[in-house]
N, C-alpha and C. Protein backbone atom coordinates (compact mmCIF):
# COMPACT_ATOMS: atom_id res chain seq x y z
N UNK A 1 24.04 5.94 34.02
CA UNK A 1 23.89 5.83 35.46
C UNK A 1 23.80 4.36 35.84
N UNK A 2 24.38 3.90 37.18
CA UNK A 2 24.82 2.43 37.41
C UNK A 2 23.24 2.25 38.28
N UNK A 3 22.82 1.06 38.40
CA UNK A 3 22.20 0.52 39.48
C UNK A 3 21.10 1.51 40.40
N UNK A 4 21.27 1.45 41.56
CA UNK A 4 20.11 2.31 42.34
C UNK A 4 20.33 3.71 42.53
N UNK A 5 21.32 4.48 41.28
CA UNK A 5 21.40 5.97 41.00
C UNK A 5 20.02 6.27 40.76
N UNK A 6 19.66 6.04 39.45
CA UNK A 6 18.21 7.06 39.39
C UNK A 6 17.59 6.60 40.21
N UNK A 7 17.00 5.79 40.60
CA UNK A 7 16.06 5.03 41.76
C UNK A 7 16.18 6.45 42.97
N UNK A 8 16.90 6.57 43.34
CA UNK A 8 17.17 7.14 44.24
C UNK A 8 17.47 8.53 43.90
N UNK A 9 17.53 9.04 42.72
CA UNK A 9 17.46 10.29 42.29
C UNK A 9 15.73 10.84 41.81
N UNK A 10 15.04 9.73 41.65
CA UNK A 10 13.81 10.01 41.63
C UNK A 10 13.32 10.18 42.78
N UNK A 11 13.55 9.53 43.65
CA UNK A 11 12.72 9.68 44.93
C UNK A 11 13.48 11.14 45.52
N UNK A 12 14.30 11.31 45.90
CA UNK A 12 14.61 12.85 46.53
C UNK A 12 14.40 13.40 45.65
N UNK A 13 14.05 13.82 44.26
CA UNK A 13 13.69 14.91 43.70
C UNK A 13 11.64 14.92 43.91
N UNK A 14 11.31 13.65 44.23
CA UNK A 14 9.96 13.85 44.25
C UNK A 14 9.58 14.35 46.16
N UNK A 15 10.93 13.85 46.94
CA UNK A 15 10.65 14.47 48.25
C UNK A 15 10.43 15.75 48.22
N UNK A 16 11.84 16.00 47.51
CA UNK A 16 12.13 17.51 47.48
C UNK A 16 10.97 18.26 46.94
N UNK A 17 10.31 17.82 45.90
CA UNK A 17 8.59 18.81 45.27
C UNK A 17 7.73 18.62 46.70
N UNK A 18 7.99 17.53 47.35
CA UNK A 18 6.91 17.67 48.22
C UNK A 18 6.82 18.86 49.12
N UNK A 19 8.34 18.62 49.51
CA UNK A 19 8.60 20.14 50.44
C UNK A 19 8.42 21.35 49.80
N UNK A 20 8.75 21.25 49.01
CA UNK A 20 8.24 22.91 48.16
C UNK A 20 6.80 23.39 47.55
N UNK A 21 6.03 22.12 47.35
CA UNK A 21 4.31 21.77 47.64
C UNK A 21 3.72 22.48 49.05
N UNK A 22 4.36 21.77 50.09
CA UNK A 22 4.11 22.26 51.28
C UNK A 22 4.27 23.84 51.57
N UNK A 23 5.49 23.86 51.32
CA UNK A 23 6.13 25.87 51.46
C UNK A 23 4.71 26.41 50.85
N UNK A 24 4.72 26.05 49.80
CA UNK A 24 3.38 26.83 48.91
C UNK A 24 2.27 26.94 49.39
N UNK A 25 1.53 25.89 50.19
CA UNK A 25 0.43 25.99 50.91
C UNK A 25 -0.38 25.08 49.75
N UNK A 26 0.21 24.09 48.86
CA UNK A 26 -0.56 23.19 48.34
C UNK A 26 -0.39 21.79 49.23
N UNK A 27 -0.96 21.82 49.88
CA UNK A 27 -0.92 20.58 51.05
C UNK A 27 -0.98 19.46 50.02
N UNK A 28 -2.18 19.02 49.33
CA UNK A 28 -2.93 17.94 48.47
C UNK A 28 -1.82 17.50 47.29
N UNK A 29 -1.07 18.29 46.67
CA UNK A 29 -0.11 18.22 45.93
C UNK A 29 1.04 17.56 46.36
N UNK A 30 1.74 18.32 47.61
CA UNK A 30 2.88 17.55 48.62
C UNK A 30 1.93 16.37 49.14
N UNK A 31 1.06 16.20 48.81
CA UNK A 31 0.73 14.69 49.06
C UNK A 31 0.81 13.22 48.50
N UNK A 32 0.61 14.04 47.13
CA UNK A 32 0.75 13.13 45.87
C UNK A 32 1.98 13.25 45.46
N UNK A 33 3.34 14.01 45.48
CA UNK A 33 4.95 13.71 46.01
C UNK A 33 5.08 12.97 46.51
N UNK A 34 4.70 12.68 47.64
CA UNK A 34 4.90 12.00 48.81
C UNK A 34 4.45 10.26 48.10
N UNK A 35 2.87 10.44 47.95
CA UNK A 35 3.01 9.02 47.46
C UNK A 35 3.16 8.54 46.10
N UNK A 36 4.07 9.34 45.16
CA UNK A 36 4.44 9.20 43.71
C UNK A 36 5.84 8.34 44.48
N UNK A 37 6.43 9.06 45.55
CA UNK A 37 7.90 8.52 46.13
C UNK A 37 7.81 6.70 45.86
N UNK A 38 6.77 6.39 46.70
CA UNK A 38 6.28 4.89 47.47
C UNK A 38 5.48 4.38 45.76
N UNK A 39 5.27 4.99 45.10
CA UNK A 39 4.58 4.56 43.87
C UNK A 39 6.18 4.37 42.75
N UNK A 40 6.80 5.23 42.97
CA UNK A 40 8.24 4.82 41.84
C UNK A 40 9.22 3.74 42.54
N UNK A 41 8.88 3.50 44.15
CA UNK A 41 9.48 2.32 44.68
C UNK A 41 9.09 0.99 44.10
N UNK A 42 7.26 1.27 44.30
CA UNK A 42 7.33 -0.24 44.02
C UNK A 42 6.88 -0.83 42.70
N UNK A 43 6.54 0.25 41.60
CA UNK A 43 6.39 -0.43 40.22
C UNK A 43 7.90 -0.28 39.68
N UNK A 44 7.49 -1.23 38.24
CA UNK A 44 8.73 -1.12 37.77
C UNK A 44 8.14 -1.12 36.08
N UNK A 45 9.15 -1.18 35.08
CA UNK A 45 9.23 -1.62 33.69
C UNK A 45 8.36 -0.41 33.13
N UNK A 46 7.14 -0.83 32.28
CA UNK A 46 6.29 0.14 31.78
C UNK A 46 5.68 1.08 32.88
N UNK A 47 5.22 0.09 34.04
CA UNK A 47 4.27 1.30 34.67
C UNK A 47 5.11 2.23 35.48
N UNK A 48 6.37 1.80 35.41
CA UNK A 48 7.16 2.71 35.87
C UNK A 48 7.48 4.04 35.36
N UNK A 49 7.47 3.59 33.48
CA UNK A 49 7.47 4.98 32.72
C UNK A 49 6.14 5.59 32.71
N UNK A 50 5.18 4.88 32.71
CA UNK A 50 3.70 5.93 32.39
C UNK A 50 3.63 6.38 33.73
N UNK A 51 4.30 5.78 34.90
CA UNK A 51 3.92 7.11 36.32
C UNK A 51 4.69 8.01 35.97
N UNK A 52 5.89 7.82 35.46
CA UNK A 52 7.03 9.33 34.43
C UNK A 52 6.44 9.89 34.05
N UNK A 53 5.67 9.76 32.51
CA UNK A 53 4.77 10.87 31.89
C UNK A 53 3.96 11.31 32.53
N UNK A 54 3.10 10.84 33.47
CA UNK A 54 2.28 11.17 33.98
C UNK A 54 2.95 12.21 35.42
N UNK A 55 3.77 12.32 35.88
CA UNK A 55 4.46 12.94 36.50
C UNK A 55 5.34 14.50 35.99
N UNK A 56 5.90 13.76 34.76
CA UNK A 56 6.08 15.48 34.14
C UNK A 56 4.32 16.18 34.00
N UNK A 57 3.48 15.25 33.60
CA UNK A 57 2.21 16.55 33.26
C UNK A 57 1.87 16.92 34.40
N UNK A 58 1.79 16.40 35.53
CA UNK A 58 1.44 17.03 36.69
C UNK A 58 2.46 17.87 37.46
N UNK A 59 3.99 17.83 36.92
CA UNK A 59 4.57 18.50 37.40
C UNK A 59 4.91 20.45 36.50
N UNK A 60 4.44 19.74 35.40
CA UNK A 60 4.37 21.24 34.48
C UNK A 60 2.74 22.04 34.90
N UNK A 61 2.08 21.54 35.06
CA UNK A 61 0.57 21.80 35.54
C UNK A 61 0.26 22.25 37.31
N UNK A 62 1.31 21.82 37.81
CA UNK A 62 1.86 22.80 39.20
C UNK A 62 2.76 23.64 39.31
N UNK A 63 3.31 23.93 38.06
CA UNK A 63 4.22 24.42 37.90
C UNK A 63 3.66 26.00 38.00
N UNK A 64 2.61 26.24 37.77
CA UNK A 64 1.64 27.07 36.89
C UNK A 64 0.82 27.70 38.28
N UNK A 65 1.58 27.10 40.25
CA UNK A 65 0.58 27.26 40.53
C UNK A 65 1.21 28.91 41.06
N UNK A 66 1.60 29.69 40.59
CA UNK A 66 2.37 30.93 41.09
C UNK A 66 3.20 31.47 41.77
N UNK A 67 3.51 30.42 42.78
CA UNK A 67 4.05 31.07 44.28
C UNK A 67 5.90 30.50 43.20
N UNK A 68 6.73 30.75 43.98
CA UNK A 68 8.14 30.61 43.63
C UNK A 68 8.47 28.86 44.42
N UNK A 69 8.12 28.58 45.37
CA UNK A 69 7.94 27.19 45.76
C UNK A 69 7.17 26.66 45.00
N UNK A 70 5.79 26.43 44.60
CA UNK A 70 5.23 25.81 43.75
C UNK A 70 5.72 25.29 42.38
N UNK A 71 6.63 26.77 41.81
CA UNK A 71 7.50 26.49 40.11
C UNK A 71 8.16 25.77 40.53
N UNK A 72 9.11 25.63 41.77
CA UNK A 72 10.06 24.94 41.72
C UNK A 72 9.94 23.46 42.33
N UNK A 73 8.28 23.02 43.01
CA UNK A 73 8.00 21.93 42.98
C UNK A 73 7.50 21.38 41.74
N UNK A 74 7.27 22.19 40.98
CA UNK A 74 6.83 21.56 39.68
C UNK A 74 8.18 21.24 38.88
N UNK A 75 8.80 21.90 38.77
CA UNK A 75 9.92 21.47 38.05
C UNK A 75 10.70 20.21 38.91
N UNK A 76 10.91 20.24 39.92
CA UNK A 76 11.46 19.04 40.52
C UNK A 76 10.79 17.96 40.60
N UNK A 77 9.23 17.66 40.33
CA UNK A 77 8.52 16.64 39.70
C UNK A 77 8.68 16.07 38.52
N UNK A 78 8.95 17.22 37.95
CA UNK A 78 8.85 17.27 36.34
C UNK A 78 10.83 16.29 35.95
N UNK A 79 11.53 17.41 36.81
CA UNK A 79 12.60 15.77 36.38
C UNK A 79 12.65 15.18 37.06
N UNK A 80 12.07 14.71 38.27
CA UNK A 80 11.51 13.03 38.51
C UNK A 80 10.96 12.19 37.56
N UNK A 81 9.99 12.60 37.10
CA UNK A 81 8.98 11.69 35.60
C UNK A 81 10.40 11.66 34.71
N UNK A 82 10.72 12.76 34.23
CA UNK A 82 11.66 12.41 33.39
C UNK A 82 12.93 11.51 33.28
N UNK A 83 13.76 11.65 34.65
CA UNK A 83 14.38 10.22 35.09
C UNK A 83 13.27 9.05 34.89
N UNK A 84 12.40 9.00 35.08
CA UNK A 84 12.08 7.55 35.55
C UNK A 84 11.76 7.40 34.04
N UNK A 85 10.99 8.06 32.87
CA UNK A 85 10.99 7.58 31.76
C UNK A 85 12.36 7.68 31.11
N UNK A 86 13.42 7.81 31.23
CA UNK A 86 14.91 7.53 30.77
C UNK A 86 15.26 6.15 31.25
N UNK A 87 15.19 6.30 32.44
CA UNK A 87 15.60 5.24 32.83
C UNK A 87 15.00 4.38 33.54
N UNK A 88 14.04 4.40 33.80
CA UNK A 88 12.60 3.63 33.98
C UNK A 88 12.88 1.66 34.22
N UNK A 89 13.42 1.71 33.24
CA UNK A 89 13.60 0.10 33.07
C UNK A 89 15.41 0.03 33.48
N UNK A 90 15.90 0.26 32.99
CA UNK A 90 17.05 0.02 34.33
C UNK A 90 17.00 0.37 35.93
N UNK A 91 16.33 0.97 36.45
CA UNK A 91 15.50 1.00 37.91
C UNK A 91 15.78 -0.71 38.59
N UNK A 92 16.23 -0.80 39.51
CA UNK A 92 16.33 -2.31 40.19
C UNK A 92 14.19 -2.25 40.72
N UNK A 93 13.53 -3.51 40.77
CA UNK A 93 12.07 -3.06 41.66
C UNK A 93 12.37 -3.85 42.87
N UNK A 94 11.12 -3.65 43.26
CA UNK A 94 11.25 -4.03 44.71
C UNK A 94 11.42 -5.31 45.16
N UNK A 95 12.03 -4.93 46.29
CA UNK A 95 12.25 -6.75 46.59
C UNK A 95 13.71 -7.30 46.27
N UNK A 96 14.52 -7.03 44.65
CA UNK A 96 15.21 -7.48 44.30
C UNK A 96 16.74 -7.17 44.87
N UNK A 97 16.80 -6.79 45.54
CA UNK A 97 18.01 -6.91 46.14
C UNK A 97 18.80 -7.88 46.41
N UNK A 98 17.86 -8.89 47.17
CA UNK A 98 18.72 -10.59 47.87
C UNK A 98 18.66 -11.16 46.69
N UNK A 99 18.08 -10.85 45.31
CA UNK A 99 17.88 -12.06 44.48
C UNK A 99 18.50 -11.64 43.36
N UNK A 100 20.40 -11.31 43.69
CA UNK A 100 21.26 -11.03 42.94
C UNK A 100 22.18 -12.32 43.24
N UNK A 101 23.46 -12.82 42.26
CA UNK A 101 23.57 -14.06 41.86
C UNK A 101 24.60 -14.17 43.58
N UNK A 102 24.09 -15.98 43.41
CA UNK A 102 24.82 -15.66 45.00
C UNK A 102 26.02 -16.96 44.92
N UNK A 103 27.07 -16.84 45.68
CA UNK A 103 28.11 -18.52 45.46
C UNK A 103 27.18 -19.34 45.60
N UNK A 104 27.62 -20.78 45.39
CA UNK A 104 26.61 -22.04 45.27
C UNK A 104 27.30 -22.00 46.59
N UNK A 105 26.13 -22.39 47.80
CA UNK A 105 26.14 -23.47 49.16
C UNK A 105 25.36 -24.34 49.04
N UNK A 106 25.69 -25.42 49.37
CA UNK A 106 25.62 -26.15 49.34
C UNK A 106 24.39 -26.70 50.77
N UNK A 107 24.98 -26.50 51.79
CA UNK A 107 24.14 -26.03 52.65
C UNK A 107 22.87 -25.61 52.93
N UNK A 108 23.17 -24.28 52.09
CA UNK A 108 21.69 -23.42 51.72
C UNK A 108 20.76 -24.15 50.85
N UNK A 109 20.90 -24.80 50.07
CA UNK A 109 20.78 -25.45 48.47
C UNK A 109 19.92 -26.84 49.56
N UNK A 110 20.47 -27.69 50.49
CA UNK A 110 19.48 -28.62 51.21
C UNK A 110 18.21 -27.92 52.00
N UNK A 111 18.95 -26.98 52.16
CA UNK A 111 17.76 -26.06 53.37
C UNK A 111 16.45 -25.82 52.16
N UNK A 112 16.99 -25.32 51.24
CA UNK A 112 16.16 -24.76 49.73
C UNK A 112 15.13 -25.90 49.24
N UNK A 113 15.72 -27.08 49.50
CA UNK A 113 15.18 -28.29 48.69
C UNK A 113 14.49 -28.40 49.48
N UNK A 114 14.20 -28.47 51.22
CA UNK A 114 13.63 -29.21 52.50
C UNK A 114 12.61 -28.51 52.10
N UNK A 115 12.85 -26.65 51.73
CA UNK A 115 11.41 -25.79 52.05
C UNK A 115 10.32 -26.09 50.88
N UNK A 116 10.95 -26.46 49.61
CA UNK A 116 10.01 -26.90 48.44
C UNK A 116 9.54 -28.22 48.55
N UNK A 117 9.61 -28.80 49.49
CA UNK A 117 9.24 -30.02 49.80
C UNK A 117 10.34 -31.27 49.19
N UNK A 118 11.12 -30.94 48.97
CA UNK A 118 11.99 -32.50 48.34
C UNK A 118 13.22 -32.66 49.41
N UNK A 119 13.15 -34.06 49.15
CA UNK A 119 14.37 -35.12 49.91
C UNK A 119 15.60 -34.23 49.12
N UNK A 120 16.84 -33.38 50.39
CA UNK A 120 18.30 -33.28 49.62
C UNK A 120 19.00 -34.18 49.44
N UNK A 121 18.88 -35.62 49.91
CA UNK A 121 19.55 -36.68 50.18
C UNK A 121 19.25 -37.59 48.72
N UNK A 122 18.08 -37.47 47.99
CA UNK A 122 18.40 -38.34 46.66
C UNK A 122 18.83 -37.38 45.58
N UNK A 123 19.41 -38.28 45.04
CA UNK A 123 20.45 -37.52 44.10
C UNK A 123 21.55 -38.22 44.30
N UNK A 124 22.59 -37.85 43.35
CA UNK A 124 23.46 -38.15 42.82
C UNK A 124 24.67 -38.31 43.52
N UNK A 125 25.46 -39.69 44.00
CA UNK A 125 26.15 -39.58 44.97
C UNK A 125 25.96 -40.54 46.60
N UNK A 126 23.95 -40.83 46.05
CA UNK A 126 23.52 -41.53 47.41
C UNK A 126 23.48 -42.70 47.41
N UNK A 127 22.75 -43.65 48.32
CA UNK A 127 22.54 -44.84 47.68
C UNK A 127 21.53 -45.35 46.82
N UNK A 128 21.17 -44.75 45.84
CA UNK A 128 20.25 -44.96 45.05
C UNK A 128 21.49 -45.45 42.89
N UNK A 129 22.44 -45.21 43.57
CA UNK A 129 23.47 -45.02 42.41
C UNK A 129 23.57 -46.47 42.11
N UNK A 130 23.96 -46.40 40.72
CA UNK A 130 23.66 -47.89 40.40
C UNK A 130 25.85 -48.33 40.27
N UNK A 131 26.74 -47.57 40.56
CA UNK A 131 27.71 -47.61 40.67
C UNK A 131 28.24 -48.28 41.91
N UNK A 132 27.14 -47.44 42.72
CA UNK A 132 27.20 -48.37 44.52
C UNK A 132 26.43 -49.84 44.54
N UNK A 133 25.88 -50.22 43.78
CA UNK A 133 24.81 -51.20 43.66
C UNK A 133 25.69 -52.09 43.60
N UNK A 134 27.06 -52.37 42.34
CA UNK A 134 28.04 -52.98 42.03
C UNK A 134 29.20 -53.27 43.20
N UNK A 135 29.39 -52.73 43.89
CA UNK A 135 29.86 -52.87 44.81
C UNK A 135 29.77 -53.89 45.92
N UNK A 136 28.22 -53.77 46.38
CA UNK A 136 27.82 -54.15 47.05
C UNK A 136 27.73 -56.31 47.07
N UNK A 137 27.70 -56.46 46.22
CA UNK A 137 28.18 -57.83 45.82
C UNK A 137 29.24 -58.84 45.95
């Protein structure tokens, strides 16, 4: 699976338990769906897989709670955890979107230097060059 596939296959399968939490009349359960969703958004790497395991056991353990919505929110938890411990670490985390490789500007690159506090103007090219120095004579 490429890029923000599972990412996004975890989260609608953990929506989807929520809604079928709810059908059931386990309110408290479709709650913790709900914020497992916003919890597989924003960790990543390891704690990304131990909210997995920890997601199949709670999804086999609701599984158990009788109604025909409930099995089938448990099972749709249950391969949520399991995506995310497969693929857990290929998951993009949060934030990283803009900070994929970008053309060099040049432009941007003075703006970049101004905000970290440094002069874009010394460097290589200015009058600080000892090539222009020779000249000048």
């Amino acid at each position: 699976m490429r890029g923000n596939r599972p990412l996004w296959i975890a989260a609608l399968l953990l929506v989807g338990a929520a809604g079928a939490f709810w059908g059931a009349g386990l309110v408290p359960v479709a709650l913790l769906g709900l914020a497992a969703v916003a919890a597989v958004v924003a960790v990543s790497g390891v704690a990304r897989r131990v909210l997995g395991v920890v997601l199949v056991v709670v999804g086999v353990a609701a599984a158990f709670g009788g109604h025909w919505l409930a099995v089938a929110g448990g099972v749709l938890v249950a391969a949520s955890g399991a995506v995310q411990v497969a693929f857990g670490a290929r998951m993009p985390k949060i934030g990283m979107g803009g900070q994929k490789t970008r053309a060099e500007d040049p432009e941007k690159d003075m703006w970049r230097a101004l905000e970290r506090g440094d002069d874009p103007t010394d460097g290589p090219g200015t009058g600080d060059s000892p090539a222009r120095a020779d000249t000048d004579e």
